[in-house]
PDB file of N, CA and C in Angstrom:
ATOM      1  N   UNK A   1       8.229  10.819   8.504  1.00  0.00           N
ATOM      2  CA  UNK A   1       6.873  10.330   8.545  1.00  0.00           C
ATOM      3  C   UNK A   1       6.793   9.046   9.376  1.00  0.00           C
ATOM      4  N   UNK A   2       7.863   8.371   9.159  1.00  0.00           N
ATOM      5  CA  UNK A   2       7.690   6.916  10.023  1.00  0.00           C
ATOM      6  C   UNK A   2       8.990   6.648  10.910  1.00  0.00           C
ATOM      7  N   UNK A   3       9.288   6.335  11.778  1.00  0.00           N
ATOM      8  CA  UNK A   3      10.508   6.267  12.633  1.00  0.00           C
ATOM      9  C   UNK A   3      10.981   5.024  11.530  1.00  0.00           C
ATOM     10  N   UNK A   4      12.719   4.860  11.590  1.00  0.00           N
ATOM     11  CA  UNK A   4      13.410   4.401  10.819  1.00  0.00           C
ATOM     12  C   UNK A   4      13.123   2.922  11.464  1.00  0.00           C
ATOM     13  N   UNK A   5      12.851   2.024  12.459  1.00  0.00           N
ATOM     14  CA  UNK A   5      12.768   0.441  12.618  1.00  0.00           C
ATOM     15  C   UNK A   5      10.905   0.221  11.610  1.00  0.00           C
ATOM     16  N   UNK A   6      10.341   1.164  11.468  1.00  0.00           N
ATOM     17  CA  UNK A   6       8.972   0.979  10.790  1.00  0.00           C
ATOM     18  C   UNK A   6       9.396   0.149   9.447  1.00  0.00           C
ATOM     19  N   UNK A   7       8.441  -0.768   8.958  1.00  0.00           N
ATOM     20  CA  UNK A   7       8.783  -1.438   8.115  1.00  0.00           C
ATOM     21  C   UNK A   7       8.441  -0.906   6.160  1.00  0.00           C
ATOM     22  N   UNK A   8       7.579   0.707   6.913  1.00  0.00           N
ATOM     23  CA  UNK A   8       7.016   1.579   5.724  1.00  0.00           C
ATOM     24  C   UNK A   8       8.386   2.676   5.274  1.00  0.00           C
ATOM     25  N   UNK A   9       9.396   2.706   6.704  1.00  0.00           N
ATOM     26  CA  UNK A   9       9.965   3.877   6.365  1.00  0.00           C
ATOM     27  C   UNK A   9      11.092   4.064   4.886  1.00  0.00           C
ATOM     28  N   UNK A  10      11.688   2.931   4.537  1.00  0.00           N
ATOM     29  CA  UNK A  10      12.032   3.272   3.633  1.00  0.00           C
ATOM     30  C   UNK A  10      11.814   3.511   2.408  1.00  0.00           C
ATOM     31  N   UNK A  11      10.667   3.112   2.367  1.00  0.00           N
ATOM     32  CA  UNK A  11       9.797   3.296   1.150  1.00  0.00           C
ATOM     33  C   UNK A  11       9.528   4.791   0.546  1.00  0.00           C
ATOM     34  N   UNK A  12       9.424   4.947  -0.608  1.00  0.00           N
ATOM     35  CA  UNK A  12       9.489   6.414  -1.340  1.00  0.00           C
ATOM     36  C   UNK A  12       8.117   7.069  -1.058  1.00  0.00           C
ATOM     37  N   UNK A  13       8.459   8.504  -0.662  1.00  0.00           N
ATOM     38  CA  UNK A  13       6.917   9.092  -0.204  1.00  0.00           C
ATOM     39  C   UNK A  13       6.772   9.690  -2.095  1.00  0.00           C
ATOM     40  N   UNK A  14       5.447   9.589  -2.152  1.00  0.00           N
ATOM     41  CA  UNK A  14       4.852  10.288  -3.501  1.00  0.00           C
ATOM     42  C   UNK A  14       3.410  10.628  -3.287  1.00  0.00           C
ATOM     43  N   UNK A  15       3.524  11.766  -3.804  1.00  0.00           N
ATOM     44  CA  UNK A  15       2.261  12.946  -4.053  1.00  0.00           C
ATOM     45  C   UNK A  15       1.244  12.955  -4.980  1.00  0.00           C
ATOM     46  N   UNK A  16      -0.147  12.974  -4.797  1.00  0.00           N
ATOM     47  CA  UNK A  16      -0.940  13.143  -5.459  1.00  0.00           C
ATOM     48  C   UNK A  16      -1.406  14.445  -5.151  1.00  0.00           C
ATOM     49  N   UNK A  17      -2.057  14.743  -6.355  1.00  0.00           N
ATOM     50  CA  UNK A  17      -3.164  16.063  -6.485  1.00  0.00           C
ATOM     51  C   UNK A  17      -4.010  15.926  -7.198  1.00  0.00           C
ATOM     52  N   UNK A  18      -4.906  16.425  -5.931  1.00  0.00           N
ATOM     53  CA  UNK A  18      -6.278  16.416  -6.191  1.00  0.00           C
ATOM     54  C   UNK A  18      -7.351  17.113  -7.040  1.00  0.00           C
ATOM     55  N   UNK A  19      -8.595  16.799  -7.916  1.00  0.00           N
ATOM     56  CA  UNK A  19      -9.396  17.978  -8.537  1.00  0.00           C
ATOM     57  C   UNK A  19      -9.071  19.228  -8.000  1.00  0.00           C
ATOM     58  N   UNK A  20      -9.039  19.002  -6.911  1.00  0.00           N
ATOM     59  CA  UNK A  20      -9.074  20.883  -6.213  1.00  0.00           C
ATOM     60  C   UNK A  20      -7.902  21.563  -5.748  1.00  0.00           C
ATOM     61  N   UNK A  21      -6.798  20.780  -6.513  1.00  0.00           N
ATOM     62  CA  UNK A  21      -5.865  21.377  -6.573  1.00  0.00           C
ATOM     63  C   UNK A  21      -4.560  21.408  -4.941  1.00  0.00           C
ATOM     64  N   UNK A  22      -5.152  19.872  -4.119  1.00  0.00           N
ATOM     65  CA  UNK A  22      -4.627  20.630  -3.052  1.00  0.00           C
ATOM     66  C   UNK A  22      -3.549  18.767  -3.210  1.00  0.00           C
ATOM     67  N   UNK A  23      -2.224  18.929  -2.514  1.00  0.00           N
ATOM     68  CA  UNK A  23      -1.233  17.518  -2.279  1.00  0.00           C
ATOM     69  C   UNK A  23      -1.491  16.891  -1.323  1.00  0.00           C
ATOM     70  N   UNK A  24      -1.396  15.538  -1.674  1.00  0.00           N
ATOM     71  CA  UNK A  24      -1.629  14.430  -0.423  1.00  0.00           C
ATOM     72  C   UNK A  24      -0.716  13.881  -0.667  1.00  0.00           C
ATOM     73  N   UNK A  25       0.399  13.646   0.829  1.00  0.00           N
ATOM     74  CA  UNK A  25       1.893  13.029   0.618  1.00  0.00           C
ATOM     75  C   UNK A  25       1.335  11.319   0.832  1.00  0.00           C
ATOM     76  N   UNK A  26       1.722  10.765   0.740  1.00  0.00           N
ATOM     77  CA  UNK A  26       1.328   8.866   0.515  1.00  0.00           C
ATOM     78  C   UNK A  26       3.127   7.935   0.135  1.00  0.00           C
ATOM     79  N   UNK A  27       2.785   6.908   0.635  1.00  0.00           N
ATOM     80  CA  UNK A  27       4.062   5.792   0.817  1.00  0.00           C
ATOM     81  C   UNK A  27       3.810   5.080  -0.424  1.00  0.00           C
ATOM     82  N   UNK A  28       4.507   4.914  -1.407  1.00  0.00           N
ATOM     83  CA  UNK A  28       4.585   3.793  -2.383  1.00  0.00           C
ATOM     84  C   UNK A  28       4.214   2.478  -1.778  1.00  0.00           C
ATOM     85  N   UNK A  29       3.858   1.338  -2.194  1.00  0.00           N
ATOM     86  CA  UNK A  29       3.233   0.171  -2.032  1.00  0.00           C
ATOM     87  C   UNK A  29       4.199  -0.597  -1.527  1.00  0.00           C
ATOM     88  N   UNK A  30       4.338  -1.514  -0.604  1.00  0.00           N
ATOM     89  CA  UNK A  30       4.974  -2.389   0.340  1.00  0.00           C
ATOM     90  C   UNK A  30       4.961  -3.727  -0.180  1.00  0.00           C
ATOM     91  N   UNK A  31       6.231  -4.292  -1.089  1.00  0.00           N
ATOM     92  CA  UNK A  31       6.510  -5.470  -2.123  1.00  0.00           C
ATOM     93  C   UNK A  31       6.741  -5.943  -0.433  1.00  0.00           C
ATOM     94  N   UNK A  32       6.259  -7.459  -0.648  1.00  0.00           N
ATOM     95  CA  UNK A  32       6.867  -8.248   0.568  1.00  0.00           C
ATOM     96  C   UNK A  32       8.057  -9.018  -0.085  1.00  0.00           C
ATOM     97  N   UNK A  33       9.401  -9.360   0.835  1.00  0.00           N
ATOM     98  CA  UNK A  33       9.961  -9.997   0.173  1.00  0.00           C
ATOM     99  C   UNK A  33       9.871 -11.616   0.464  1.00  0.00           C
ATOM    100  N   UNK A  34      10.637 -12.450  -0.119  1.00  0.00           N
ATOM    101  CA  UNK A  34       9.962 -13.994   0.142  1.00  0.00           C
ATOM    102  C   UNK A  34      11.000 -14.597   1.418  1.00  0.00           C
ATOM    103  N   UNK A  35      10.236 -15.026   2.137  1.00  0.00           N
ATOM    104  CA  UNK A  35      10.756 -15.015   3.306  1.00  0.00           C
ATOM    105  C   UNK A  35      12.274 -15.759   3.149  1.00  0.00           C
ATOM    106  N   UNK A  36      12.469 -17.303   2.418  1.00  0.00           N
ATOM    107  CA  UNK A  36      13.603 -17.668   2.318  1.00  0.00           C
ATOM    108  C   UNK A  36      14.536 -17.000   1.815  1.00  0.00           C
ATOM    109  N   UNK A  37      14.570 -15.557   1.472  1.00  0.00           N
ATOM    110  CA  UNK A  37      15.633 -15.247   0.655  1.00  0.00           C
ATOM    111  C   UNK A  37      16.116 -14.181   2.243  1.00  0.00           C
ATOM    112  N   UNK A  38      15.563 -13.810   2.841  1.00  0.00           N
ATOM    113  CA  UNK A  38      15.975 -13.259   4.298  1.00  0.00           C
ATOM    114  C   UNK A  38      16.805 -13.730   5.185  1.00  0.00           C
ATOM    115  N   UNK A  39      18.328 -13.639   5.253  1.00  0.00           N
ATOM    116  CA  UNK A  39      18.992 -14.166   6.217  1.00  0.00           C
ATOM    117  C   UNK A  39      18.836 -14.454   7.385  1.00  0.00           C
ATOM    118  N   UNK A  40      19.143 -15.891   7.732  1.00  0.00           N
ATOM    119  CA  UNK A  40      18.278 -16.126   9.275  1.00  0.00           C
ATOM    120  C   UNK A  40      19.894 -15.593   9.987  1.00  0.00           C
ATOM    121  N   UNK A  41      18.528 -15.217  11.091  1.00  0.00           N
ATOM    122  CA  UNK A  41      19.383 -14.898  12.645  1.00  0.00           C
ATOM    123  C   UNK A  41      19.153 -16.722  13.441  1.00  0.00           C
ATOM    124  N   UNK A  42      17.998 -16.960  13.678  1.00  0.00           N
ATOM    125  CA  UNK A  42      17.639 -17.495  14.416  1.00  0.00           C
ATOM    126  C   UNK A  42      16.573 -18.775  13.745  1.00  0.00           C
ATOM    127  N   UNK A  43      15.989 -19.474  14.637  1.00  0.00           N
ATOM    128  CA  UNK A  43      14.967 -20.552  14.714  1.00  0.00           C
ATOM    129  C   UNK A  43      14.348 -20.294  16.106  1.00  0.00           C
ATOM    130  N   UNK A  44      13.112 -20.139  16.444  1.00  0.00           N
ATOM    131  CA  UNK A  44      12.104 -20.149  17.392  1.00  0.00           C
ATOM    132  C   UNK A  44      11.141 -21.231  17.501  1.00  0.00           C
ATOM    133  N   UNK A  45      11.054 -21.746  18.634  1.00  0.00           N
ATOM    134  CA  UNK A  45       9.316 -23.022  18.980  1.00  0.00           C
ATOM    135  C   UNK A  45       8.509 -21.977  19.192  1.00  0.00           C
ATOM    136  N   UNK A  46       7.557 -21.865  18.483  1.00  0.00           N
ATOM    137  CA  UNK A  46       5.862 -21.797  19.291  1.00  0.00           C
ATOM    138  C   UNK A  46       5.644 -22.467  20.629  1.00  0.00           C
ATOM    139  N   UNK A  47       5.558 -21.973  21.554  1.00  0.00           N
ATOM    140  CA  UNK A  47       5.122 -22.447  22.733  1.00  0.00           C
ATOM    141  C   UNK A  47       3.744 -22.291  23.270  1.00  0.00           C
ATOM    142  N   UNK A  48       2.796 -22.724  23.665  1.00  0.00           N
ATOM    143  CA  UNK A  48       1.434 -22.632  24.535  1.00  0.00           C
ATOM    144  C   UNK A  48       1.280 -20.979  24.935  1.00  0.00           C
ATOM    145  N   UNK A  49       0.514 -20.334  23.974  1.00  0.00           N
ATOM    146  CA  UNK A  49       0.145 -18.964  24.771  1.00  0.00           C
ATOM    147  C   UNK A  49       0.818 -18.076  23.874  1.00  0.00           C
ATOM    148  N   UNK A  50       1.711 -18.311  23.184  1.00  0.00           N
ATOM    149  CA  UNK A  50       2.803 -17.182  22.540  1.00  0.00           C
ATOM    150  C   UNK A  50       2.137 -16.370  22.236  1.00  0.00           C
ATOM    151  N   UNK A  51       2.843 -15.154  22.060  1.00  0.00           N
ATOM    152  CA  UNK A  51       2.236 -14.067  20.785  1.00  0.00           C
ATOM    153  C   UNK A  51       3.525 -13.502  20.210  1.00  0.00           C
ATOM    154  N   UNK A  52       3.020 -13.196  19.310  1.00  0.00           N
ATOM    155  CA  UNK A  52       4.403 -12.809  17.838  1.00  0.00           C
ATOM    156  C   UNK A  52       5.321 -11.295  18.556  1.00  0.00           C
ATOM    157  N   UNK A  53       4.559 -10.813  19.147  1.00  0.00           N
ATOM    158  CA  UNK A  53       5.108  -9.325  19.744  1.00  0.00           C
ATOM    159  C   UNK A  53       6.327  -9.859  20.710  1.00  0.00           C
ATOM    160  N   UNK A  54       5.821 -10.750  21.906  1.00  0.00           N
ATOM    161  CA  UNK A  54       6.748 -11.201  23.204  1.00  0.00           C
ATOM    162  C   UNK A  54       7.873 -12.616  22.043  1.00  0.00           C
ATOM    163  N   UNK A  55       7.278 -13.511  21.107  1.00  0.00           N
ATOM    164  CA  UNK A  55       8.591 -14.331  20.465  1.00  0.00           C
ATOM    165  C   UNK A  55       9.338 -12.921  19.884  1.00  0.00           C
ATOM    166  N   UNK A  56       8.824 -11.979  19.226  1.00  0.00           N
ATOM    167  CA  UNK A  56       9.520 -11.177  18.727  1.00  0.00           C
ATOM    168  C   UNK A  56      10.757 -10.312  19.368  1.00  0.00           C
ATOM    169  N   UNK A  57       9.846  -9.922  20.775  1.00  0.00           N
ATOM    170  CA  UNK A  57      10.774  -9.543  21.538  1.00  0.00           C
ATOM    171  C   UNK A  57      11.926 -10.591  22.398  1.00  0.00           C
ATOM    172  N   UNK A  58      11.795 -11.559  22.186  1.00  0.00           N
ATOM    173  CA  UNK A  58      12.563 -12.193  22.718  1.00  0.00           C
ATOM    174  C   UNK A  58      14.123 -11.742  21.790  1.00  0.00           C
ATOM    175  N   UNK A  59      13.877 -12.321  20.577  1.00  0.00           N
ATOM    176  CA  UNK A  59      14.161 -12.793  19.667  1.00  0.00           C
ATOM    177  C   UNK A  59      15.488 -11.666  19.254  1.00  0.00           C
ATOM    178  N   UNK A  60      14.594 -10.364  18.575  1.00  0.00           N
ATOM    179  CA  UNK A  60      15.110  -9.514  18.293  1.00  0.00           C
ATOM    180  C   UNK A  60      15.206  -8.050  19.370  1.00  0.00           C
ATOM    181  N   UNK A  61      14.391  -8.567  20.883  1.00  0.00           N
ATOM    182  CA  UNK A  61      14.823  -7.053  21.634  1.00  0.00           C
ATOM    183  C   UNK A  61      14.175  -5.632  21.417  1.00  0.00           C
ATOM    184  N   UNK A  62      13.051  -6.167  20.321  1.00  0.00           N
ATOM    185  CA  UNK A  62      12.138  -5.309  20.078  1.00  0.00           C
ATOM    186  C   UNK A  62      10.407  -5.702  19.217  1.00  0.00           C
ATOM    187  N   UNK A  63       9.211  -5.745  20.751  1.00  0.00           N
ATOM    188  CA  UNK A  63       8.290  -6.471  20.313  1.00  0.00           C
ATOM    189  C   UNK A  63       7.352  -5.737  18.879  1.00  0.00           C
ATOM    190  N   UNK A  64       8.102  -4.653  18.873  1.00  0.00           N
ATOM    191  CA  UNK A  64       7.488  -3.951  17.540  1.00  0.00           C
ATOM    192  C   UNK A  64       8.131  -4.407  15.945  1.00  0.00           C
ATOM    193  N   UNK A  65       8.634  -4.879  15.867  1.00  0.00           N
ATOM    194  CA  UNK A  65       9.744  -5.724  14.926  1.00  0.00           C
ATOM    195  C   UNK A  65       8.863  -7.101  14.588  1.00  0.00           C
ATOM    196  N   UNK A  66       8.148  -7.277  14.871  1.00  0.00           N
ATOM    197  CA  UNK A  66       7.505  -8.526  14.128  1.00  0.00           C
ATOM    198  C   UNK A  66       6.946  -8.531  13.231  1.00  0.00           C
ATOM    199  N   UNK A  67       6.676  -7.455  12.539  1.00  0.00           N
ATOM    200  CA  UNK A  67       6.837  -7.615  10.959  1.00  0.00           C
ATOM    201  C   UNK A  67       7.776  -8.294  10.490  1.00  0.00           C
ATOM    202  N   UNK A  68       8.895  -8.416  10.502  1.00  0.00           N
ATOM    203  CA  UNK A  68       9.991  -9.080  10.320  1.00  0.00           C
ATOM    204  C   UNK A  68      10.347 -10.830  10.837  1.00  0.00           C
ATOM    205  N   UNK A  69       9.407 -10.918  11.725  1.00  0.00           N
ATOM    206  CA  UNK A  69       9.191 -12.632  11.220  1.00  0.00           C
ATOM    207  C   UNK A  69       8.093 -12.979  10.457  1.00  0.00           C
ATOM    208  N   UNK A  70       7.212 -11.693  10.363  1.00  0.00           N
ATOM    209  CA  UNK A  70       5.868 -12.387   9.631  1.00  0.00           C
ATOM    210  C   UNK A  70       6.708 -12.404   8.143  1.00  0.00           C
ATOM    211  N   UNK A  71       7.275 -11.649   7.738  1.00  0.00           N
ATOM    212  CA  UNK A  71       8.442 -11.531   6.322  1.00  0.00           C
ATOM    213  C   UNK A  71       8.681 -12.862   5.939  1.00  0.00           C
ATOM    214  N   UNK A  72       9.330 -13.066   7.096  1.00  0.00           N
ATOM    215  CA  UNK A  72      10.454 -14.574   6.817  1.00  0.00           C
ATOM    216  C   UNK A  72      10.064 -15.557   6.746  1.00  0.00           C
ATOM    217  N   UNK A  73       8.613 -15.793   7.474  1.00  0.00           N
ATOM    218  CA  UNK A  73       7.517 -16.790   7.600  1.00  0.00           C
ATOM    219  C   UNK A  73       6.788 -16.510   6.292  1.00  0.00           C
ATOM    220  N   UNK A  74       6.284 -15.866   4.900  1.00  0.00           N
ATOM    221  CA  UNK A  74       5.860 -15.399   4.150  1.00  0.00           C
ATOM    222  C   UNK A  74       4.306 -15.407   4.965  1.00  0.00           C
ATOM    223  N   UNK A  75       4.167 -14.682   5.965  1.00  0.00           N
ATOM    224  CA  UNK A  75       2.721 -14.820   6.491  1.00  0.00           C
ATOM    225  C   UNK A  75       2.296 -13.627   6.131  1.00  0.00           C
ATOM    226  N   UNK A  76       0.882 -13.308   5.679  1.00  0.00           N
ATOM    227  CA  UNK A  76       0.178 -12.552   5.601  1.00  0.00           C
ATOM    228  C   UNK A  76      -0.698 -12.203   6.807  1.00  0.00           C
ATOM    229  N   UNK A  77      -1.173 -13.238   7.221  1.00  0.00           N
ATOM    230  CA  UNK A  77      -1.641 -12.557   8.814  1.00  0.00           C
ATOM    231  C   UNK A  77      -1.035 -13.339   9.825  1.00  0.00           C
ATOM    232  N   UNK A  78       0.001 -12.250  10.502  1.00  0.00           N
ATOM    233  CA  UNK A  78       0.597 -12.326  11.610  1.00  0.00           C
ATOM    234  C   UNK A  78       0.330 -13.179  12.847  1.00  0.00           C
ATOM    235  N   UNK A  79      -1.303 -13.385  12.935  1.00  0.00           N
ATOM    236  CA  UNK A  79      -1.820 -14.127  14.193  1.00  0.00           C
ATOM    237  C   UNK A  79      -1.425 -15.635  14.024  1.00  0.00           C
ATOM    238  N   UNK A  80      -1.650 -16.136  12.610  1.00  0.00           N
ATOM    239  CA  UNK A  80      -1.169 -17.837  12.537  1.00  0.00           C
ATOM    240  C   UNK A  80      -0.031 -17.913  12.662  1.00  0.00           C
ATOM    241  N   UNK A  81       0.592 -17.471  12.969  1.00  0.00           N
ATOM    242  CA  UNK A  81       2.167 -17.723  13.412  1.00  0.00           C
ATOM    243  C   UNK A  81       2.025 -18.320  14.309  1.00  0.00           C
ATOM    244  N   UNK A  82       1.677 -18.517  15.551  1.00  0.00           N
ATOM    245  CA  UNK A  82       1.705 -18.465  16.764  1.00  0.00           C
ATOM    246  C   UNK A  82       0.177 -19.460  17.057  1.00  0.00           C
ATOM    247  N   UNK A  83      -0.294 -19.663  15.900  1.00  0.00           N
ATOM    248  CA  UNK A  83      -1.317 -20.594  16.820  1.00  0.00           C
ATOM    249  C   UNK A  83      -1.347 -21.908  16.682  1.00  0.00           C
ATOM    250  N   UNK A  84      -0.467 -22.045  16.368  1.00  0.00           N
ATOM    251  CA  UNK A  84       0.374 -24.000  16.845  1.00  0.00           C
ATOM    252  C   UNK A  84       1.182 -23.934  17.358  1.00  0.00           C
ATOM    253  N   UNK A  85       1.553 -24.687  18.564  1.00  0.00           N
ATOM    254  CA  UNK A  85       2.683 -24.850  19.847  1.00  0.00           C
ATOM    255  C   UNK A  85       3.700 -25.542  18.754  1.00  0.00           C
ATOM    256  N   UNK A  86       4.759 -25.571  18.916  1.00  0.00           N
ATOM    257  CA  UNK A  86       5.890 -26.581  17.977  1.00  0.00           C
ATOM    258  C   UNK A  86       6.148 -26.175  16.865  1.00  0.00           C
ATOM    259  N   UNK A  87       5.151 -25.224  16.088  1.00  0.00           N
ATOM    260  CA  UNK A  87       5.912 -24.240  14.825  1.00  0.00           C
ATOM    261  C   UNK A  87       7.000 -23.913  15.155  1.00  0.00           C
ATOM    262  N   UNK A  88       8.233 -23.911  14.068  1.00  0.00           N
ATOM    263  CA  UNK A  88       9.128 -23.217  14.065  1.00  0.00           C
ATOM    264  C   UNK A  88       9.056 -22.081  13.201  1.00  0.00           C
ATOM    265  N   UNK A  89       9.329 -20.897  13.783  1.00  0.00           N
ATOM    266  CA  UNK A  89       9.650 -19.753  13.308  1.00  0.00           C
ATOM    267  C   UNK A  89      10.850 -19.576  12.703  1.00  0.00           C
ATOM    268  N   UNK A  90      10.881 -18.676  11.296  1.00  0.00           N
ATOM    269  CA  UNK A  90      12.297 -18.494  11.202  1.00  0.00           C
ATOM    270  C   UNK A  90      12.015 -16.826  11.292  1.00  0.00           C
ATOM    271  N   UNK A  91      13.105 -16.512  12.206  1.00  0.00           N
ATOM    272  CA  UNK A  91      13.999 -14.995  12.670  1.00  0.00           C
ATOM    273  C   UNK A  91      15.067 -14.305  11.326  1.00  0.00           C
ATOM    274  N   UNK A  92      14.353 -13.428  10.737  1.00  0.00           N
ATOM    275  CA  UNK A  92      15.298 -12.992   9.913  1.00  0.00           C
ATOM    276  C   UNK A  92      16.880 -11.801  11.054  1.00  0.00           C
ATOM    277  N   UNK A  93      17.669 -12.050  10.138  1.00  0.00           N
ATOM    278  CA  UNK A  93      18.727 -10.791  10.537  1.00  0.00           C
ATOM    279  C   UNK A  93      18.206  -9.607  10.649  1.00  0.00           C
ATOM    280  N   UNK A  94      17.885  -8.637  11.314  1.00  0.00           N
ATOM    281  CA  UNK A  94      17.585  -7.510  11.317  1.00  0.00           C
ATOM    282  C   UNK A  94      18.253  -6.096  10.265  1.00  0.00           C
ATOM    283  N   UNK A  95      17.475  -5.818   9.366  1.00  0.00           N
ATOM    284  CA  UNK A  95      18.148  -4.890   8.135  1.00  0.00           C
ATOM    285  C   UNK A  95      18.134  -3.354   8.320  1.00  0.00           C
ATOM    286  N   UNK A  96      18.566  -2.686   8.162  1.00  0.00           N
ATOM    287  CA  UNK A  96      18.720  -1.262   8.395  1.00  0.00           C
ATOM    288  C   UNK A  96      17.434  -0.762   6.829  1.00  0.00           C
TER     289      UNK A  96
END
């Protein structure tokens, strides 16, 4: 259902059924974990202009992976990461 770097894929698929008798496959709920407990790879600056996709790709080599600093950052929306120059980011280790 989700390619294995997705941050849904390991999560348990479970089924509902409906009045009318028919299954809808669905992802169990997505616990965030707290970012300090995520092994750092790295430390990143915010620079003038950034966006979380290109620090991401710097970072980890894949700009689809930034879920994984919003993690480590305990951010809920991804965009404030990046909208102060001189934030430091923390880069978690990348987890299978």
């Amino acid at each position: 259902m989700f390619d294995s770097t997705s941050r849904y894929h390991a999560l348990e698929t479970a089924t509902l059924t409906g009045p009318d008798g028919r299954s809808v496959a669905y992802k169990r709920r997505r616990l965030l974990p707290r970012g300090e407990d995520l092994p750092l790879l790295a430390e990143v600056t915010v620079t003038q202009g950034d966006r979380l996709d290109v620090v991401t790709a710097r970072a980890l080599g894949d700009p689809e992976q930034f879920w994984r600093v919003a993690d480590a950052n305990d951010a809920m929306n991804p965009a404030e990461l990046t909208a102060d120059p001189g934030r430091v980011l923390r880069v978690p280790v990348p987890r299978a």
